[in-house]
Protein backbone atom coordinates (compact mmCIF):
# COMPACT_ATOMS: atom_id res chain seq x y z
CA UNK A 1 34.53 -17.93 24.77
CA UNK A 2 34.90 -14.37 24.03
CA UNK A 3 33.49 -14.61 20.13
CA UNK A 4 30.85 -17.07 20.99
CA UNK A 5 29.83 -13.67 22.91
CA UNK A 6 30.06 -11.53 20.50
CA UNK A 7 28.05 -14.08 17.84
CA UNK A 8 25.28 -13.91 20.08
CA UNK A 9 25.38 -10.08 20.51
CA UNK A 10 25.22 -9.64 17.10
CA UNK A 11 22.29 -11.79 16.44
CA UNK A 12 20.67 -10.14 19.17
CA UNK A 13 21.03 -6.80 18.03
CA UNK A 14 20.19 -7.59 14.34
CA UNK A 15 17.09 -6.30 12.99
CA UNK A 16 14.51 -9.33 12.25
CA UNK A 17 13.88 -10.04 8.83
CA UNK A 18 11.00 -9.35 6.65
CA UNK A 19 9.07 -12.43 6.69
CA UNK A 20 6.69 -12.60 3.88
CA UNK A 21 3.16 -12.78 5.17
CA UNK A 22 2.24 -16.03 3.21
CA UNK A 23 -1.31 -17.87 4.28
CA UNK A 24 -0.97 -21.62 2.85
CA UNK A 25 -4.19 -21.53 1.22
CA UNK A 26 -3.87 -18.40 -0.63
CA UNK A 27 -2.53 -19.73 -4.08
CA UNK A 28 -3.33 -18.88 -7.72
CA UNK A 29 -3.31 -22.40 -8.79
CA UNK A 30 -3.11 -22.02 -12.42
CA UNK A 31 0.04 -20.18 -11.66
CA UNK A 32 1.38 -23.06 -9.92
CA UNK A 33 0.38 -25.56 -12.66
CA UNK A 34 2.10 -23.92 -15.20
CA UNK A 35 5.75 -23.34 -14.39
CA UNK A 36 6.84 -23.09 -18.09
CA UNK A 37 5.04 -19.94 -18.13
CA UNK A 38 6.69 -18.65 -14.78
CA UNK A 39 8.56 -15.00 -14.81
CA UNK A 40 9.55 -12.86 -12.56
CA UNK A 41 6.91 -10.82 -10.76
CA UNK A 42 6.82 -7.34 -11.72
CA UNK A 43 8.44 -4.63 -9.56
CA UNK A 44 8.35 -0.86 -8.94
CA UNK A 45 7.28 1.04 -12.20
CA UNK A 46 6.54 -2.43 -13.91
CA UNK A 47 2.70 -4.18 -13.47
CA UNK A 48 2.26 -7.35 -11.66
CA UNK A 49 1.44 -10.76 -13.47
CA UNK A 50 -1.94 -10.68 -14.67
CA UNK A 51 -4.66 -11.96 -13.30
CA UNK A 52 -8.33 -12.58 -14.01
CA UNK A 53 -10.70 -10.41 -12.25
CA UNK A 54 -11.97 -13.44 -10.34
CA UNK A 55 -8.47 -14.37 -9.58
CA UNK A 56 -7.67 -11.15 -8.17
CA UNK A 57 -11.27 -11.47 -6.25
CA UNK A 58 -10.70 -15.12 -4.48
CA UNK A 59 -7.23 -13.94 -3.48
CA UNK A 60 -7.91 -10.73 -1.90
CA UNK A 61 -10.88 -12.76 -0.31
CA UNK A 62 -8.00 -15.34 1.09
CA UNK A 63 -5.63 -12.54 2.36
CA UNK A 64 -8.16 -10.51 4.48
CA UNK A 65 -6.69 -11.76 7.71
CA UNK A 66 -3.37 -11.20 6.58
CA UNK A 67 -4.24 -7.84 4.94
CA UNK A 68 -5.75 -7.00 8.63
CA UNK A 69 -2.83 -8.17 10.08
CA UNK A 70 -0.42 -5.42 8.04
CA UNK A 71 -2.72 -2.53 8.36
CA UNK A 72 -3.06 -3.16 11.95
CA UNK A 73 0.67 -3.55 12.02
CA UNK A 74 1.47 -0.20 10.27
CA UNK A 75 2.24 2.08 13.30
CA UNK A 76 1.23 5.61 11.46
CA UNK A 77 0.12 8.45 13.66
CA UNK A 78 -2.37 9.48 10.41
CA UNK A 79 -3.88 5.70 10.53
CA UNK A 80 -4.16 5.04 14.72
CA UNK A 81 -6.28 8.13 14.69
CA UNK A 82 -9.08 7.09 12.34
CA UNK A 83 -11.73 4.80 13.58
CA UNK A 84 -13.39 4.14 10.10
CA UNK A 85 -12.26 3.85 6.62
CA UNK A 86 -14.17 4.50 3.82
CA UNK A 87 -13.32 2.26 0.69
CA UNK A 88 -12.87 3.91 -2.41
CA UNK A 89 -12.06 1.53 -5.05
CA UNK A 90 -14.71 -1.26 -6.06
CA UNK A 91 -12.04 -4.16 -6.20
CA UNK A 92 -7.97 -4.73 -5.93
CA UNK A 93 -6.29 -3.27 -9.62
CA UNK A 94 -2.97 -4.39 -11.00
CA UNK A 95 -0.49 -1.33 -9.93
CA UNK A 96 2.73 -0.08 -11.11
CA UNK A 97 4.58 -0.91 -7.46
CA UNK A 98 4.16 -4.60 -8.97
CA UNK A 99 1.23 -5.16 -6.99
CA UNK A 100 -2.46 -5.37 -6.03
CA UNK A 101 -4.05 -2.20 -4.53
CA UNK A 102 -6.94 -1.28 -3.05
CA UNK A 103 -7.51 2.61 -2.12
CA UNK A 104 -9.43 3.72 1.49
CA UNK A 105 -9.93 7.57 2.14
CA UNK A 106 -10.88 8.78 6.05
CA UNK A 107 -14.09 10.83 6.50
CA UNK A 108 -12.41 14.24 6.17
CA UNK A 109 -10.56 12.51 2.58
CA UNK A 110 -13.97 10.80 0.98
CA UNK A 111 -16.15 13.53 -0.28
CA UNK A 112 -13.18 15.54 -2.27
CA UNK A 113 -11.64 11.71 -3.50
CA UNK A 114 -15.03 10.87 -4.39
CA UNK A 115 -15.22 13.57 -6.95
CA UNK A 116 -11.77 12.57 -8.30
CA UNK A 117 -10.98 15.15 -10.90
CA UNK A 118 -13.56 17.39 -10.29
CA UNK A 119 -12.54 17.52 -6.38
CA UNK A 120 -11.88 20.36 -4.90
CA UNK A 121 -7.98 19.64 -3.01
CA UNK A 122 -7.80 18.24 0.19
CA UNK A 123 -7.22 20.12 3.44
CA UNK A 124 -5.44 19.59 6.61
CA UNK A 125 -5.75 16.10 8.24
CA UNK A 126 -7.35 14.29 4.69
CA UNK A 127 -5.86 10.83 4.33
CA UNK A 128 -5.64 8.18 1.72
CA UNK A 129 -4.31 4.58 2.32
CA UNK A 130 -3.50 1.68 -0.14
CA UNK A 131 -3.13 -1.98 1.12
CA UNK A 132 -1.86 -3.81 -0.97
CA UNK A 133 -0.55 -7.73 -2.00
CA UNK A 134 1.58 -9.40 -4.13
CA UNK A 135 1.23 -12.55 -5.91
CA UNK A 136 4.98 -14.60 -6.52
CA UNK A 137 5.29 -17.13 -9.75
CA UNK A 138 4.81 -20.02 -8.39
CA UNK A 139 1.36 -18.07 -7.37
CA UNK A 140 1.60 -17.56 -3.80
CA UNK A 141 0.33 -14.92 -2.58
CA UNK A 142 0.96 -12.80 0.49
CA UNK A 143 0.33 -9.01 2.31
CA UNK A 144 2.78 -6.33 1.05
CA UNK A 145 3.05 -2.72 1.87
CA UNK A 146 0.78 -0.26 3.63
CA UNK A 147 0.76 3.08 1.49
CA UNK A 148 -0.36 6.44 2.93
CA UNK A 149 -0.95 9.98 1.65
CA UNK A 150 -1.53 12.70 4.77
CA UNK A 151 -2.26 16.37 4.54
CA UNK A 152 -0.05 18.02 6.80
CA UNK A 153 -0.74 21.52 7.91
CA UNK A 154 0.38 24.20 5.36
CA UNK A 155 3.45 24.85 4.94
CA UNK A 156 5.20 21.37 5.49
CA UNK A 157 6.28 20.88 2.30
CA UNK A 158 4.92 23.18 -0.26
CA UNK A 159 6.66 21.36 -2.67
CA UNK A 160 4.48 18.10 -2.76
CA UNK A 161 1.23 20.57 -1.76
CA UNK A 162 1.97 19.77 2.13
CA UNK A 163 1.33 16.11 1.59
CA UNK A 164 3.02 13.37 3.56
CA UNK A 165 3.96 10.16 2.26
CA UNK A 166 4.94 6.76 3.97
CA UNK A 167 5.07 3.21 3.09
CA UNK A 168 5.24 0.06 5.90
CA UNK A 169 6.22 -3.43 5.29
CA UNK A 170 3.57 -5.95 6.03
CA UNK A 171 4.99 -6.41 9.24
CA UNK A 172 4.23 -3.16 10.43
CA UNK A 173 8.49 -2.25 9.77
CA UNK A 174 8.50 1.90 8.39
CA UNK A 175 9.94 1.76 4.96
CA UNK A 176 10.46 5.30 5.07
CA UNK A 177 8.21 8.70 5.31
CA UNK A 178 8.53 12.43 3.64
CA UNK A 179 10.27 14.54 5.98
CA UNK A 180 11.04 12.23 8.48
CA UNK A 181 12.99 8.78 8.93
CA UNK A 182 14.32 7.36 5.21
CA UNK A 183 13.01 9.94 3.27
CA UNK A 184 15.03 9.13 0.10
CA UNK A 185 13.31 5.21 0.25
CA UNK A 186 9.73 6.74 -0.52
CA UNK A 187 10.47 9.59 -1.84
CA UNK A 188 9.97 8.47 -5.58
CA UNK A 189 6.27 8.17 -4.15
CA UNK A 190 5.99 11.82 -4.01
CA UNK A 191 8.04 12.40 -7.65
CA UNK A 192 5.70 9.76 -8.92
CA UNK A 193 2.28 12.04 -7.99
CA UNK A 194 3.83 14.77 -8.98
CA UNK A 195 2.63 14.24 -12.27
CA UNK A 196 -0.86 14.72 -10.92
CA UNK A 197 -0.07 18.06 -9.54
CA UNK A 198 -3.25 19.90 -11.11
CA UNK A 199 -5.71 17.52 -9.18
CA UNK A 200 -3.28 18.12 -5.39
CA UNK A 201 -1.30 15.41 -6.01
CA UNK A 202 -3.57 12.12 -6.62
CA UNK A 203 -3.51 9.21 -8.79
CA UNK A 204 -7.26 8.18 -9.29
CA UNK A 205 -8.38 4.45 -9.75
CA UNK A 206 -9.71 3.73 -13.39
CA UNK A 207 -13.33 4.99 -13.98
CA UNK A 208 -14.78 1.15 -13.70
CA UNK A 209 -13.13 0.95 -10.34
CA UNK A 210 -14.42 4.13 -8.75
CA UNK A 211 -16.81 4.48 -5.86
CA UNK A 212 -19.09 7.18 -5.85
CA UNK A 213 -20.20 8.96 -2.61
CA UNK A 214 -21.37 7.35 0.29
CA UNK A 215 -19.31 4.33 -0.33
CA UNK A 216 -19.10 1.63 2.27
CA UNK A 217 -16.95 2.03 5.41
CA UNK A 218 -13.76 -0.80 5.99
């Protein structure tokens, strides 16, 4: 019949949905013991649930494969051409996106970042990434969003200092990029750093999170 067509036309042609990237075993179990205490998760501009520092360790120790899986997902021009990453935070921290983040610079990125306010500002081709998860209320935990800060050449945006922002979905799905597809979904990203405008743009780590030089590659 002629809808039955059209039914299965529009399934085909819808977009899949975000699955959340959920591995069984990675639970906070006191989380999930206590659901008196349950609230809702924090979200953009709000921090995430707290969690103890070994918490935060075991579960970012649980999501590796799933963290690999979203960074490998991400397909950014700025991340495909780096073979290394250099990590630049010590652990995951509680962020304002609601989140867990952990910060990576590439080669050309990790002796300026390293240096944090005293860094001289980035030139053309630096890059920072943040992976990041997310832990629900019931204290399941999962992969979230790929975050990435490029130098573009000068003159791209002089605005943001020529940086490029973009943000991917754990399943590799573009959220949106500066200057290019769904600007307007990330750019709050760039109005957000702009508050670190005297030091090009970036939003260190706390002090007891910080990597010095020569820190450890990905």
């Amino acid at each position: 019949m002629p809808w039955i067509a059209l039914v299965l036309f529009l399934l085909a042609a819808a977009p899949p949905a975000q699955a959340q990237n959920f591995e069984p075993e990675c639970r906070v179990h006191r989380l999930a013991k206590t659901p008196a205490a349950r609230e809702t998760m924090g979200g953009l501009g709000m921090p995430p649930r707290h969690l103890t520092s070994d918490e935060v360790r075991r579960t970012a120790e649980c999501l590796v494969p799933a963290l690999d899986r979203a960074f490998a997902a991400a397909n950014d021009r700025a991340i495909r051409s780096v073979r290394d990453w250099l990590q630049m935070s010590r652990a995951y921290k509680a962020s304002e996106h609601g989140t867990y983040l952990q910060v990576f610079a590439n080669t050309q990125a990790a002796p300026s970042y390293a240096r944090y306010e005293q860094g001289p500002p980035m030139t053309t081709g630096a890059t920072i990434i943040k992976r990041a998860f997310r832990v629900e209320a019931d204290g399941r935990a999962h992969a979230y969003r790929i975050y990435v800060m490029e130098k573009m050449r000068a003159g791209y945006e002089p605005a943001l200092h020529d940086w490029r922002f973009a943000a991917y979905e754990s399943n590799g799905a573009l959220v949106g990029e500066t200057g290019g597809r769904n600007d307007a979904r990330v750019r709050f990203c760039a109005e957000c750093h702009a508050a670190a405008r005297a030091q090009d743009f970036l939003i260190y780590v706390p002090p007891t999170y910080r990597i010095p030089a020569g820190s450890a590659p990905r």
